[in-house]
Protein backbone atom coordinates (compact mmCIF):
# COMPACT_ATOMS: atom_id res chain seq x y z
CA UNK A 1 -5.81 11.61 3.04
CA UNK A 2 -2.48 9.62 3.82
CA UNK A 3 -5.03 7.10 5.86
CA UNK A 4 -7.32 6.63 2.96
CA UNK A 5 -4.24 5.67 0.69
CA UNK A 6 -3.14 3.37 3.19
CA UNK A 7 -6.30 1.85 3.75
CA UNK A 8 -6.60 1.10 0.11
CA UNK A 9 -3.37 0.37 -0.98
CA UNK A 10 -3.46 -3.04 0.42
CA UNK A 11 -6.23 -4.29 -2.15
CA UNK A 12 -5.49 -5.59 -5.59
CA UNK A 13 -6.55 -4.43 -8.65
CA UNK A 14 -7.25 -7.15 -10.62
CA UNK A 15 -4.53 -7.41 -13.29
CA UNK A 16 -4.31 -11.19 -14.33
CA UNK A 17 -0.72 -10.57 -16.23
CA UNK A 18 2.52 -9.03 -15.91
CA UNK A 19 2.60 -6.64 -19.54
CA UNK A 20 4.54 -3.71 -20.41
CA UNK A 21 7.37 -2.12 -20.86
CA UNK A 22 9.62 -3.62 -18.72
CA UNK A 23 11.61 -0.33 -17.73
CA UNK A 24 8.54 1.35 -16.48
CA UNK A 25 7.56 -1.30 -14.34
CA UNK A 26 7.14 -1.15 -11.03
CA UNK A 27 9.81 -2.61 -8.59
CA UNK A 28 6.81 -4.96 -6.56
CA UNK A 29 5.64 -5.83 -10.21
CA UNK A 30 9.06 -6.92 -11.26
CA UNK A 31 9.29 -9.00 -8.05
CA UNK A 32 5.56 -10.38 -9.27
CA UNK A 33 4.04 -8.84 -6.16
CA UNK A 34 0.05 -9.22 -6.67
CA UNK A 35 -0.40 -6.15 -8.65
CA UNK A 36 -2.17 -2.93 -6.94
CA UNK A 37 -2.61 1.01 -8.00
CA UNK A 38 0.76 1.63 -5.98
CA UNK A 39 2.33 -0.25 -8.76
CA UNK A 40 0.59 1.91 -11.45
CA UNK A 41 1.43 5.31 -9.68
CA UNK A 42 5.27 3.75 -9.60
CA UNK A 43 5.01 2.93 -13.24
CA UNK A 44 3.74 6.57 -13.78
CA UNK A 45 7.04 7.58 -12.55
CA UNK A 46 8.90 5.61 -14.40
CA UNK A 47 8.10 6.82 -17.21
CA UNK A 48 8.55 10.65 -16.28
CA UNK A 49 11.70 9.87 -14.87
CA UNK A 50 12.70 8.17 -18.32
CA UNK A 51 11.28 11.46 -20.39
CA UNK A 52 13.21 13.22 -17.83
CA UNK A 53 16.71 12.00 -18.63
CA UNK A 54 15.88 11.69 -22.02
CA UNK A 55 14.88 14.60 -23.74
CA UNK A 56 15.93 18.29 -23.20
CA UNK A 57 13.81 20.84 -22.19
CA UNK A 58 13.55 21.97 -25.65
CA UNK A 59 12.17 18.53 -26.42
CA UNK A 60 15.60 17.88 -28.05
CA UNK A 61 16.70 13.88 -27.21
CA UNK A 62 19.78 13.46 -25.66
CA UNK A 63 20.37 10.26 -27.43
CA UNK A 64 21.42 7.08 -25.60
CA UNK A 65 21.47 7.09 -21.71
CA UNK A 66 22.92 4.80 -19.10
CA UNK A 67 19.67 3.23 -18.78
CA UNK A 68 18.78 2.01 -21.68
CA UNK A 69 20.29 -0.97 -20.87
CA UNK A 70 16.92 -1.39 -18.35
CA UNK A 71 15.00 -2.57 -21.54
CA UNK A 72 17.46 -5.41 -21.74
CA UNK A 73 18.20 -6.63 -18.20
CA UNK A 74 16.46 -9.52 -15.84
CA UNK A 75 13.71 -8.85 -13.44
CA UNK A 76 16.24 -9.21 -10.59
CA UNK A 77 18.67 -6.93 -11.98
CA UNK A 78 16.08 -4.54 -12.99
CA UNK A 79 15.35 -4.56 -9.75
CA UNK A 80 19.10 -3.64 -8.05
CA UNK A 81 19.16 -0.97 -10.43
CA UNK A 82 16.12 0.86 -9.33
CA UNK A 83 16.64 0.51 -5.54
């Protein structure tokens, strides 16, 4: 299975544009990488992460967050932050 991934990984998708939510972008996207599913996945865990440290388990939100400053920062700082 890891083979297959690697094998395709390499290919792009397709995606003419860079759209989105900025925070949930991918780090290669940011960096305006030719876009691939890799970046998708990573943008899938973005956005768990950001449900994550945003909401209780109840559901309950926590209310602001050191991050969500993300929404507001440069690609390249973006970028630091997430490494």
């Amino acid at each position: 299975v890891d083979l297959a991934i690697r094998e395709q990984r390499e290919g792009a998708s397709g995606a003419k544009g860079k759209t989105g939510t900025r925070a949930f972008m991918a780090i290669g996207a940011l960096l305006g990488e030719q876009h691939s599913f890799m970046h998708d996945l990573e943008s899938f865990f973005w956005v768990l992460f950001w449900i994550c440290i945003h909401y209780h388990g109840d559901g309950e939100d926590v209310g602001p967050t050191e991050f969500d400053n993300w929404n507001y920062e440069s690609d390249n700082n973006l970028v630091r932050a997430k490494k």
